[in-house]
N, C-alpha and C. Protein backbone atom coordinates (compact mmCIF):
# COMPACT_ATOMS: atom_id res chain seq x y z
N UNK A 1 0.82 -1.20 0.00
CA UNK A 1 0.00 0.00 0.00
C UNK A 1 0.87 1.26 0.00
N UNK A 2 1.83 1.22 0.90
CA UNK A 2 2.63 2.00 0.49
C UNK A 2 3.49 2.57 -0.51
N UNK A 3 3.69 1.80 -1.52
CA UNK A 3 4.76 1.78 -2.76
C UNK A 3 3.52 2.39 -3.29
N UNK A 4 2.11 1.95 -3.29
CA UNK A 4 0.91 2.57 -4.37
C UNK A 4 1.13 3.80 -3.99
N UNK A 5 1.00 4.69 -2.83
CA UNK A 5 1.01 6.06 -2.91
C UNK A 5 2.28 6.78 -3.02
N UNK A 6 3.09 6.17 -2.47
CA UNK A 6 4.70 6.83 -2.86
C UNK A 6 4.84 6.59 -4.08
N UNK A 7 4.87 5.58 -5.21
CA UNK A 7 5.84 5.54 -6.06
C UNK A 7 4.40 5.88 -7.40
N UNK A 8 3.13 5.25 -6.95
CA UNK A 8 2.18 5.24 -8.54
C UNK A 8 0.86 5.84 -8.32
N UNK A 9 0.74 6.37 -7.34
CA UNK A 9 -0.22 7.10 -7.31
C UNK A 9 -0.44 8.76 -7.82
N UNK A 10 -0.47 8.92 -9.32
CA UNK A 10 -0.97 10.00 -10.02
C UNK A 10 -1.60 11.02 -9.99
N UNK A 11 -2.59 10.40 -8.52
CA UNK A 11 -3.68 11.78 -8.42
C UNK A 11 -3.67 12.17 -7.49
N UNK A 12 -2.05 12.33 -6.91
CA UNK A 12 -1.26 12.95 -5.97
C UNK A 12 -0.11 13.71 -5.99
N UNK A 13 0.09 14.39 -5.35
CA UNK A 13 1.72 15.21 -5.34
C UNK A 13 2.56 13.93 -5.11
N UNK A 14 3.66 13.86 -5.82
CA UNK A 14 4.69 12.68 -5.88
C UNK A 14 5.48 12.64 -4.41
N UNK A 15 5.38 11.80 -3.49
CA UNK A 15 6.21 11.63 -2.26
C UNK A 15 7.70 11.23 -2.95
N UNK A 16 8.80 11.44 -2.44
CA UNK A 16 9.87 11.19 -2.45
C UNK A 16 10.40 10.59 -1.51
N UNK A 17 10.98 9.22 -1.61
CA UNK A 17 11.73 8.41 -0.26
C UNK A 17 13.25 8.80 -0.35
N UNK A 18 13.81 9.38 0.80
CA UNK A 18 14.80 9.72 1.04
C UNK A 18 15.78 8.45 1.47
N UNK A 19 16.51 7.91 0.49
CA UNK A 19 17.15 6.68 0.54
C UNK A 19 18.61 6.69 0.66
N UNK A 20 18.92 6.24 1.92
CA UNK A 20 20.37 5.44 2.10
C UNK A 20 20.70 4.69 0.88
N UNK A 21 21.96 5.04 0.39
CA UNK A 21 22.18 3.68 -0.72
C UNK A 21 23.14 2.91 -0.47
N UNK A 22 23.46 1.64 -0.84
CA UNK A 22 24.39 0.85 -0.36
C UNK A 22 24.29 -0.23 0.52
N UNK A 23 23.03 0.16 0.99
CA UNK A 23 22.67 -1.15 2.69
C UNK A 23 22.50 -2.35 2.22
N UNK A 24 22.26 -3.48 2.65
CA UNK A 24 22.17 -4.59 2.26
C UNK A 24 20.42 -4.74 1.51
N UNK A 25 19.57 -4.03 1.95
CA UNK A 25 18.01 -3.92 1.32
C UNK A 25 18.35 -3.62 -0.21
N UNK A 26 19.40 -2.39 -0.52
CA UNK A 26 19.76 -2.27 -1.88
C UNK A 26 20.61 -3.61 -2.88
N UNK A 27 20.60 -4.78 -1.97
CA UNK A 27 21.13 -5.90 -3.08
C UNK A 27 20.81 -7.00 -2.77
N UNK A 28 19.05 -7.08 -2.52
CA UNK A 28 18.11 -7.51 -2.89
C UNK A 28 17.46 -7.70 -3.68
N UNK A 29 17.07 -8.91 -4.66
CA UNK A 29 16.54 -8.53 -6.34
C UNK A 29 15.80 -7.29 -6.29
N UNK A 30 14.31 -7.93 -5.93
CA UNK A 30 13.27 -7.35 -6.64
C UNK A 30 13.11 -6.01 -5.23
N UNK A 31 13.46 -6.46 -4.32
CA UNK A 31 13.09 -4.59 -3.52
C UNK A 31 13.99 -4.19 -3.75
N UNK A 32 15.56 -4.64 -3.61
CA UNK A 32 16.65 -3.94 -3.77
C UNK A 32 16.45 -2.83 -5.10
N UNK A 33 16.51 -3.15 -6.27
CA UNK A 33 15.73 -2.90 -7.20
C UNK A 33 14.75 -1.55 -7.57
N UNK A 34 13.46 -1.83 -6.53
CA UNK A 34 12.81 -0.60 -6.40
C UNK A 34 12.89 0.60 -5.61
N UNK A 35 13.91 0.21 -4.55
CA UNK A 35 14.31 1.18 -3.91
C UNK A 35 15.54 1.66 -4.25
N UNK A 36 16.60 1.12 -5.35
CA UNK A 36 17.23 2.05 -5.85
C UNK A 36 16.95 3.12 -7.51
N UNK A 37 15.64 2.77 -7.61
CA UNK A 37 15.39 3.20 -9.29
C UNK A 37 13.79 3.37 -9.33
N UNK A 38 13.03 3.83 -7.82
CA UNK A 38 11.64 4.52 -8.15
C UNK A 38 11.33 5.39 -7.21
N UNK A 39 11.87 6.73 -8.00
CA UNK A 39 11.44 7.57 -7.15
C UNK A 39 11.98 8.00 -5.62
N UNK A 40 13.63 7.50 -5.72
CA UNK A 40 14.20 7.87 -4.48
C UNK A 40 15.13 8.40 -4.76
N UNK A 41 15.18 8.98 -3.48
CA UNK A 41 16.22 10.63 -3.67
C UNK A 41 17.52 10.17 -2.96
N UNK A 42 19.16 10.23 -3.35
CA UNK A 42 20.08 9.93 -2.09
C UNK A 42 19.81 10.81 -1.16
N UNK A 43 20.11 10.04 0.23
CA UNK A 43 19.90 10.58 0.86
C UNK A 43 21.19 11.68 1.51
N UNK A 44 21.02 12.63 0.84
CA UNK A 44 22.31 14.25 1.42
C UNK A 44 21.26 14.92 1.96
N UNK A 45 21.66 15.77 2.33
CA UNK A 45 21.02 17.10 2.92
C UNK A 45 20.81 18.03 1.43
N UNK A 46 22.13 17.86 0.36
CA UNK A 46 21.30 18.88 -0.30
C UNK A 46 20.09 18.22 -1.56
N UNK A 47 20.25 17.30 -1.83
CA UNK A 47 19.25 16.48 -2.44
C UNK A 47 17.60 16.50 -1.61
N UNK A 48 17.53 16.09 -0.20
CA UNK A 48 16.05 16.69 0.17
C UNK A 48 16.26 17.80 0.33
N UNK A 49 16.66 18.92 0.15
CA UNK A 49 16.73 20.46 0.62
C UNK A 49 16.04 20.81 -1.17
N UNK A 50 16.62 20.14 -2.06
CA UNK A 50 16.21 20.61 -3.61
C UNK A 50 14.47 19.97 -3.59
N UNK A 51 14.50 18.75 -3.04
CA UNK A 51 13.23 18.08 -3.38
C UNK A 51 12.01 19.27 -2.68
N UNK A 52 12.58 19.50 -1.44
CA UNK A 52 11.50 20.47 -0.54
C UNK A 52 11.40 21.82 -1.20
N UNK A 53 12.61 22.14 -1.76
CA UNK A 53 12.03 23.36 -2.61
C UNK A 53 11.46 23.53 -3.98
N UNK A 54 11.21 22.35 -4.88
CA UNK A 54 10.26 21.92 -5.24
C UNK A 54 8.82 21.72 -5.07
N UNK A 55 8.62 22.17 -3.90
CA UNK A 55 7.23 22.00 -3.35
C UNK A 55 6.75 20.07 -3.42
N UNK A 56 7.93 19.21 -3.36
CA UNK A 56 7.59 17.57 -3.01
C UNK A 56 7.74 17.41 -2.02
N UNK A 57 6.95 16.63 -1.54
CA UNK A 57 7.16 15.56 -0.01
C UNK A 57 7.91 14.38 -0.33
N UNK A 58 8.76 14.83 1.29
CA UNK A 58 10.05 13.86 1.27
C UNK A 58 9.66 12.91 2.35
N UNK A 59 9.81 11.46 2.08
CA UNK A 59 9.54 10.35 3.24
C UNK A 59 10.76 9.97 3.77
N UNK A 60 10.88 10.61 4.77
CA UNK A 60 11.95 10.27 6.08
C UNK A 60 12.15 8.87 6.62
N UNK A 61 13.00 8.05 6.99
CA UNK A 61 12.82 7.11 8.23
C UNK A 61 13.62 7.36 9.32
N UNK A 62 13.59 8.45 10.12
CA UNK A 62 14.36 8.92 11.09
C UNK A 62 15.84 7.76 11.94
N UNK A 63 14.66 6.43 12.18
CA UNK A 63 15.57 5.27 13.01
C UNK A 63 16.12 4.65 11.48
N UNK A 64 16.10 4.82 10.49
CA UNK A 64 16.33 3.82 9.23
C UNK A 64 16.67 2.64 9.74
N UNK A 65 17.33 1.38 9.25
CA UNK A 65 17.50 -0.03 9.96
C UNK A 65 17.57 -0.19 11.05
N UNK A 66 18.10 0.59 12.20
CA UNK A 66 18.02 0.27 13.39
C UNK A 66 16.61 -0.19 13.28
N UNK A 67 15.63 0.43 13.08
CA UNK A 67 14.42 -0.05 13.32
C UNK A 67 13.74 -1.70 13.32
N UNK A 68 14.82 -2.14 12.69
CA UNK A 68 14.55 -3.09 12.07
C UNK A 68 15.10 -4.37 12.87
N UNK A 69 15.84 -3.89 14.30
CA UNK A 69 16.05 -4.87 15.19
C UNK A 69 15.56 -4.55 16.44
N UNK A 70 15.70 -5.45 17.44
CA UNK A 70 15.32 -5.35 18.96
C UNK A 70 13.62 -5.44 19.30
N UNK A 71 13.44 -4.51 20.10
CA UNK A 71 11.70 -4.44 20.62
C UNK A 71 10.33 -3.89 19.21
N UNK A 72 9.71 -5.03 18.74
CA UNK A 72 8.81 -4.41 17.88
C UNK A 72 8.10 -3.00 18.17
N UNK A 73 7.79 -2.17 17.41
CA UNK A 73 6.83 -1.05 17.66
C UNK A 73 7.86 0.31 18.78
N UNK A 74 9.07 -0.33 18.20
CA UNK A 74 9.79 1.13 19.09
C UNK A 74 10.71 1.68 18.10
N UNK A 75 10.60 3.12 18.56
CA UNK A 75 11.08 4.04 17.65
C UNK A 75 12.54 3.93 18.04
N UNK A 76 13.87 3.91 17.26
CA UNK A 76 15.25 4.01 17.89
C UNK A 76 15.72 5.65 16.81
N UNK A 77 15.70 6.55 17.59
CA UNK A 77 15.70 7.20 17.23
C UNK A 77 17.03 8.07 17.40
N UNK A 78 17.99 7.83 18.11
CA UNK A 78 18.70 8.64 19.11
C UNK A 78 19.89 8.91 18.02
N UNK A 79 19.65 10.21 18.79
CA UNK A 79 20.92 11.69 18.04
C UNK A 79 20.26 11.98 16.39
N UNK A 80 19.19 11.15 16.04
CA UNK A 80 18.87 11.68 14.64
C UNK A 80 17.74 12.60 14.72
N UNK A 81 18.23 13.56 14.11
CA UNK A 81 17.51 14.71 14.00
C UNK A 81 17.89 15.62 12.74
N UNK A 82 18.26 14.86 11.72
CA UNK A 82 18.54 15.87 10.55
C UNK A 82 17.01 15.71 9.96
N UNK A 83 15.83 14.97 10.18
CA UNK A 83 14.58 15.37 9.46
C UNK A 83 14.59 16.49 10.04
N UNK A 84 14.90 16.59 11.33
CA UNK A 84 13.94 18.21 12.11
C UNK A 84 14.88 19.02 11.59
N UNK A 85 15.96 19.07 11.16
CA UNK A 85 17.36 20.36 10.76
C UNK A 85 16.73 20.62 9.29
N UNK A 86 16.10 19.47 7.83
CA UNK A 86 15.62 19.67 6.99
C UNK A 86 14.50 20.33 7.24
N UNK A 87 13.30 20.27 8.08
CA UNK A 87 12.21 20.78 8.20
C UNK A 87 12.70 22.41 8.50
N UNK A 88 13.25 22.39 9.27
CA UNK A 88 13.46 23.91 10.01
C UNK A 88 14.20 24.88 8.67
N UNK A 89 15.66 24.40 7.84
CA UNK A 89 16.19 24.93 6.82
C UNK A 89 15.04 25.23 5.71
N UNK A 90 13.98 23.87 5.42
CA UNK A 90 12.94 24.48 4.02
C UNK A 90 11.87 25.00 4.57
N UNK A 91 11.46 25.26 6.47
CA UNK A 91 10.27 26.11 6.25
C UNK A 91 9.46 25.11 6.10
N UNK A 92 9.71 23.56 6.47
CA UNK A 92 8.13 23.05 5.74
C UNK A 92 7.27 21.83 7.11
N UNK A 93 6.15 21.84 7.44
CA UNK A 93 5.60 20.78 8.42
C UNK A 93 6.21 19.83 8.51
N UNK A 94 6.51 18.95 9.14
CA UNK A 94 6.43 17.22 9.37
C UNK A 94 5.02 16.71 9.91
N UNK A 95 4.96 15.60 8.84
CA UNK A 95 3.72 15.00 9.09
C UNK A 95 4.22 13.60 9.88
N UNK A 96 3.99 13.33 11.02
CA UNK A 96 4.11 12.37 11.82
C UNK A 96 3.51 11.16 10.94
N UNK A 97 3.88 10.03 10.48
CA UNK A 97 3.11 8.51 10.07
C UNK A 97 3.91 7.47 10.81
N UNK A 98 2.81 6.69 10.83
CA UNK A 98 3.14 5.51 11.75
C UNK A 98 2.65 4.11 10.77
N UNK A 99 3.10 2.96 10.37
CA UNK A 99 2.83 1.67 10.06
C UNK A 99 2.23 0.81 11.54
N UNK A 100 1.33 1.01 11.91
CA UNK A 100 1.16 -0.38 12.75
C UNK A 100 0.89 -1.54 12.23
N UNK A 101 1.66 -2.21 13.10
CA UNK A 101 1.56 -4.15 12.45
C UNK A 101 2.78 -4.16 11.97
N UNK A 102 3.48 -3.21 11.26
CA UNK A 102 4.78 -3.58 10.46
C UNK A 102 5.49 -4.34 11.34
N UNK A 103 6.04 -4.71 11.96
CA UNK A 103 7.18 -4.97 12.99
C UNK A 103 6.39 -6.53 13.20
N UNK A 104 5.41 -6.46 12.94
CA UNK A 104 4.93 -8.20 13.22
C UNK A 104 4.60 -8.92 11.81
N UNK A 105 5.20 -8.27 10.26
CA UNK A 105 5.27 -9.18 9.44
C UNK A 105 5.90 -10.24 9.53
N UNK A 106 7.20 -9.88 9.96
CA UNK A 106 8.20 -11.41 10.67
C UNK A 106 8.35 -11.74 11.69
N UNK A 107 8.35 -13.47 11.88
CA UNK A 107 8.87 -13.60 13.24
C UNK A 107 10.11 -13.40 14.00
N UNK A 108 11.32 -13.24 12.80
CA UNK A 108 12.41 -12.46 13.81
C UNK A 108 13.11 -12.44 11.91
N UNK A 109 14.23 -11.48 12.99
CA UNK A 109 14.75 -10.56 11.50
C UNK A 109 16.53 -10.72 12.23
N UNK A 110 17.16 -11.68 11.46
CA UNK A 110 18.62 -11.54 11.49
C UNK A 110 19.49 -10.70 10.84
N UNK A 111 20.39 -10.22 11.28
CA UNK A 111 21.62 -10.38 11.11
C UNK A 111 23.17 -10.76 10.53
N UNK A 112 23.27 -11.16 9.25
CA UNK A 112 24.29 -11.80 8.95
C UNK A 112 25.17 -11.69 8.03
N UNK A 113 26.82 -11.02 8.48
CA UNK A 113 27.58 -10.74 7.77
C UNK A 113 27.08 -9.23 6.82
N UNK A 114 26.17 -8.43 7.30
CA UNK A 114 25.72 -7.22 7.12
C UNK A 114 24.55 -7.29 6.36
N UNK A 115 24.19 -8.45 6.01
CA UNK A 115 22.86 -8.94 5.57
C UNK A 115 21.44 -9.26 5.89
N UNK A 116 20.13 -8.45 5.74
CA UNK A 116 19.36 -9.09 7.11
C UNK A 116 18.69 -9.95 6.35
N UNK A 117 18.25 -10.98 7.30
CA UNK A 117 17.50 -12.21 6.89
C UNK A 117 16.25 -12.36 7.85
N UNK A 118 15.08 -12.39 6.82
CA UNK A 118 13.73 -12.05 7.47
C UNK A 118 13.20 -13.77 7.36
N UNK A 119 12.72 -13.63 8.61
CA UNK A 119 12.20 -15.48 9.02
C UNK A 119 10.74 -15.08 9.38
N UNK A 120 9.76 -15.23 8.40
CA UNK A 120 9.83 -16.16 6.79
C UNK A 120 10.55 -14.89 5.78
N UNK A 121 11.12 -15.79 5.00
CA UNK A 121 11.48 -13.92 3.89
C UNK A 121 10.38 -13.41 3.57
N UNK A 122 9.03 -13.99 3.25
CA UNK A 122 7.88 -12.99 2.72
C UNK A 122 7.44 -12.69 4.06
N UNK A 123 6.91 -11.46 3.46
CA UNK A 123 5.91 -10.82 5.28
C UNK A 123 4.73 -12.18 5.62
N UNK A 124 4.69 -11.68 6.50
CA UNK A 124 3.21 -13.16 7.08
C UNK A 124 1.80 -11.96 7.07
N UNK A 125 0.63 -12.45 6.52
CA UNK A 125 -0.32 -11.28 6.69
C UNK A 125 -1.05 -11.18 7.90
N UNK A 126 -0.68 -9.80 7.69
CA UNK A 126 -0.79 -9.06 9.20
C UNK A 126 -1.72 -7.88 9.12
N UNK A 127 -2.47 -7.55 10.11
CA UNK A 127 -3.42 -6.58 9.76
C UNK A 127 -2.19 -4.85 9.91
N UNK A 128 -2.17 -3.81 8.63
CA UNK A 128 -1.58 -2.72 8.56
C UNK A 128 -2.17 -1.59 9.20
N UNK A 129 -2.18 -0.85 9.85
CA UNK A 129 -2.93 0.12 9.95
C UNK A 129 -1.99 1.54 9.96
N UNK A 130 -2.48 2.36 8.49
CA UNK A 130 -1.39 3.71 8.69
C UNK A 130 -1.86 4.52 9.25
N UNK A 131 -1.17 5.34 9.80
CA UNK A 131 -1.84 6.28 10.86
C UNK A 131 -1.33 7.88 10.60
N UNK A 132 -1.92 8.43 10.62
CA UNK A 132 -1.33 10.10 9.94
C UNK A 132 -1.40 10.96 11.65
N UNK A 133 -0.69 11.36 11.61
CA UNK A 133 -0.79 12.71 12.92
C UNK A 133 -1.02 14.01 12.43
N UNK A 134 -1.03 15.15 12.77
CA UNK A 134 -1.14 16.65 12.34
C UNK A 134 -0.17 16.96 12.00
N UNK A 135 0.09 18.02 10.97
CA UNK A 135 0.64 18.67 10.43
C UNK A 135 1.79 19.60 11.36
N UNK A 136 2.88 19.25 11.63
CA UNK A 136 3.55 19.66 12.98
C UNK A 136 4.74 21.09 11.78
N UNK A 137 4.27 22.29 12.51
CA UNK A 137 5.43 22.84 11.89
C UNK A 137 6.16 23.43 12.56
N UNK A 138 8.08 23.40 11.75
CA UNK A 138 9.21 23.60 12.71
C UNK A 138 9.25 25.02 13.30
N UNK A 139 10.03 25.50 14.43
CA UNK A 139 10.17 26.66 15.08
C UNK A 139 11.34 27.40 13.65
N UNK A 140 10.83 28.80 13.42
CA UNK A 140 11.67 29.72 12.57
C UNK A 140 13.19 29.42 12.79
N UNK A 141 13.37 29.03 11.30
CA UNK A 141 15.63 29.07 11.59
C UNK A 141 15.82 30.65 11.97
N UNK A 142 15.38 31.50 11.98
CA UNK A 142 15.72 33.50 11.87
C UNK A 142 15.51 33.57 13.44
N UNK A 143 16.24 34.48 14.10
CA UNK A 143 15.95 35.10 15.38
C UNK A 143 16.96 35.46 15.96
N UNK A 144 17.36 35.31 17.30
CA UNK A 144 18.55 35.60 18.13
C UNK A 144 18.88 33.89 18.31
N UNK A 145 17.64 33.36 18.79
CA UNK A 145 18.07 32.29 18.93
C UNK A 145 18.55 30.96 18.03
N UNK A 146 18.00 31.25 17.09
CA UNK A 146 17.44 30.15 15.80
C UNK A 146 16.83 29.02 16.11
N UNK A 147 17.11 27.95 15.78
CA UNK A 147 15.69 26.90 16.20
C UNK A 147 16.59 25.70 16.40
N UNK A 148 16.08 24.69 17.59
CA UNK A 148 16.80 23.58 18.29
C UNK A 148 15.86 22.62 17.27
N UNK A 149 16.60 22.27 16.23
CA UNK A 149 16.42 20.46 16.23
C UNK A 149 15.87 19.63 16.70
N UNK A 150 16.63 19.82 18.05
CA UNK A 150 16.47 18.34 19.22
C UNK A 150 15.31 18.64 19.67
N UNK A 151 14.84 19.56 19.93
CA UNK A 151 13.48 19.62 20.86
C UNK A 151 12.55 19.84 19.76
N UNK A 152 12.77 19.89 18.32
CA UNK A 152 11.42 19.69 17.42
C UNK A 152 11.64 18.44 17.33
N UNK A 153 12.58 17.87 17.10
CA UNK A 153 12.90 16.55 16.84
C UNK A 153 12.35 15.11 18.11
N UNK A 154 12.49 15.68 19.11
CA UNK A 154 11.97 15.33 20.36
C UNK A 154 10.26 15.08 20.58
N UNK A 155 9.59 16.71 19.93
CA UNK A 155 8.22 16.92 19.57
C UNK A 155 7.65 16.18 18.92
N UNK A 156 8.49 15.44 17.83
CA UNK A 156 7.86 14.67 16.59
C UNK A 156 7.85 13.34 16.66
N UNK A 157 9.09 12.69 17.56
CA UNK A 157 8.97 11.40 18.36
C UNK A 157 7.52 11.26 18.99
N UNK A 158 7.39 12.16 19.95
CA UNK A 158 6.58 12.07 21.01
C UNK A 158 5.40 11.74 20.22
N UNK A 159 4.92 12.46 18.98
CA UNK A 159 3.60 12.33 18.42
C UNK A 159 4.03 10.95 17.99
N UNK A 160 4.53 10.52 17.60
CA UNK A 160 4.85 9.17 16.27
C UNK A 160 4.58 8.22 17.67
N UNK A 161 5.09 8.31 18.60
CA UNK A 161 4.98 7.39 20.16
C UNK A 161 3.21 6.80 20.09
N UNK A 162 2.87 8.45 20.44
CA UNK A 162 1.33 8.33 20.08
C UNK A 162 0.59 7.74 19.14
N UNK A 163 1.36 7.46 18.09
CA UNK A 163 0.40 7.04 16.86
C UNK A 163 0.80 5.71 16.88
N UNK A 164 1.74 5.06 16.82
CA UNK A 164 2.23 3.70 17.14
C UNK A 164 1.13 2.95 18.30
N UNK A 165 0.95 3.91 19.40
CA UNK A 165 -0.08 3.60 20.58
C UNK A 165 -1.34 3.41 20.30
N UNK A 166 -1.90 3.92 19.81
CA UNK A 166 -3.27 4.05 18.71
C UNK A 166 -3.55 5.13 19.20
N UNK A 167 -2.77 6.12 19.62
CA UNK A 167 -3.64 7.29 20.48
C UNK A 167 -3.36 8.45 18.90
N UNK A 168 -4.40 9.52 19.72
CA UNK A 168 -4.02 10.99 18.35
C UNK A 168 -2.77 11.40 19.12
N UNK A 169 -1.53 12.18 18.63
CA UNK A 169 -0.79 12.87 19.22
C UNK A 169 -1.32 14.24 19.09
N UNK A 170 -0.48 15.07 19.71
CA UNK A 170 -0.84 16.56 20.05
C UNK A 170 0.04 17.46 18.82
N UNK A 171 -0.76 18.07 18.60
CA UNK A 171 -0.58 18.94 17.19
C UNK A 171 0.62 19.88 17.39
């Protein structure tokens, strides 16, 4: 469902996935594949800084693979905060989304030789539920002070916490 609105959905503003290249997901046939050649941006600072001034939405994964080990349904987020440094430089909202269920397509996800190996390799069907939060926008880069990152970045956890929970977060 996701690839339908990020990558082929037409009768939308085009999302852009802001992609690490090189990880082991990139030399994977058939995802490896689509995530290096539909619709993804490398991931620099000045590559989403061009996409946002374009007027496109850029899809973040703040924890990128970390996510992808330890406690299902937790955010590992720590010291990343260049979405909130991009938001604050283009002036533009973060929209908090959450996948629930993702984290329980597999029953466990290895490890090996920098390779991950998903047990079963196909997802197992699982009920998805995406979840959107409010439109969160960053504190002004201009002032005496200019604008902390960490504590928008902090702000935007906290909602995504919420939405993972099934709760609304706070706008």
């Amino acid at each position: 469902m996701l690839a339908l609105f990020t990558f082929w959905d037409n009768a939308r503003p085009a999302i852009r996935v802001l992609e690490k290249t090189g990880t082991s997901i990139h030399r994977t046939p058939v995802l490896g594949w689509m995530r290096r050649n539909v619709n993804a941006v490398p991931a620099t600072e000045e590559h989403a800084l061009a996409v946002l001034a374009q007027g496109e939405s850029l899809l973040i994964f703040p924890g990128g693979t970390r996510e992808l080990y330890g406690a299902r349904d937790t955010l590992r987020w720590e010291g990343r905060t260049g979405f909130a440094r991009l938001a604050i430089a283009a002036g533009v909202p973060v929209l908090p989304f959450a996948i629930a269920g993702a984290d329980h397509q597999h029953l466990a996800r290895i490890s090996v030789r920098g390779v991950s190996l998903w047990v079963p390799p196909f997802p197992l069907p699982v009920r998805l539920e995406y979840r959107f939060g409010h439109p969160m926008m960053p504190p002004a880069a201009t002032g005496p002070e200019g604008a902390d990152p960490v504590a928008f970045a902090g702000r935007v956890q906290t909602a995504l916490r919420d939405l993972i929970a099934g709760g609304q977060p706070d706008g």
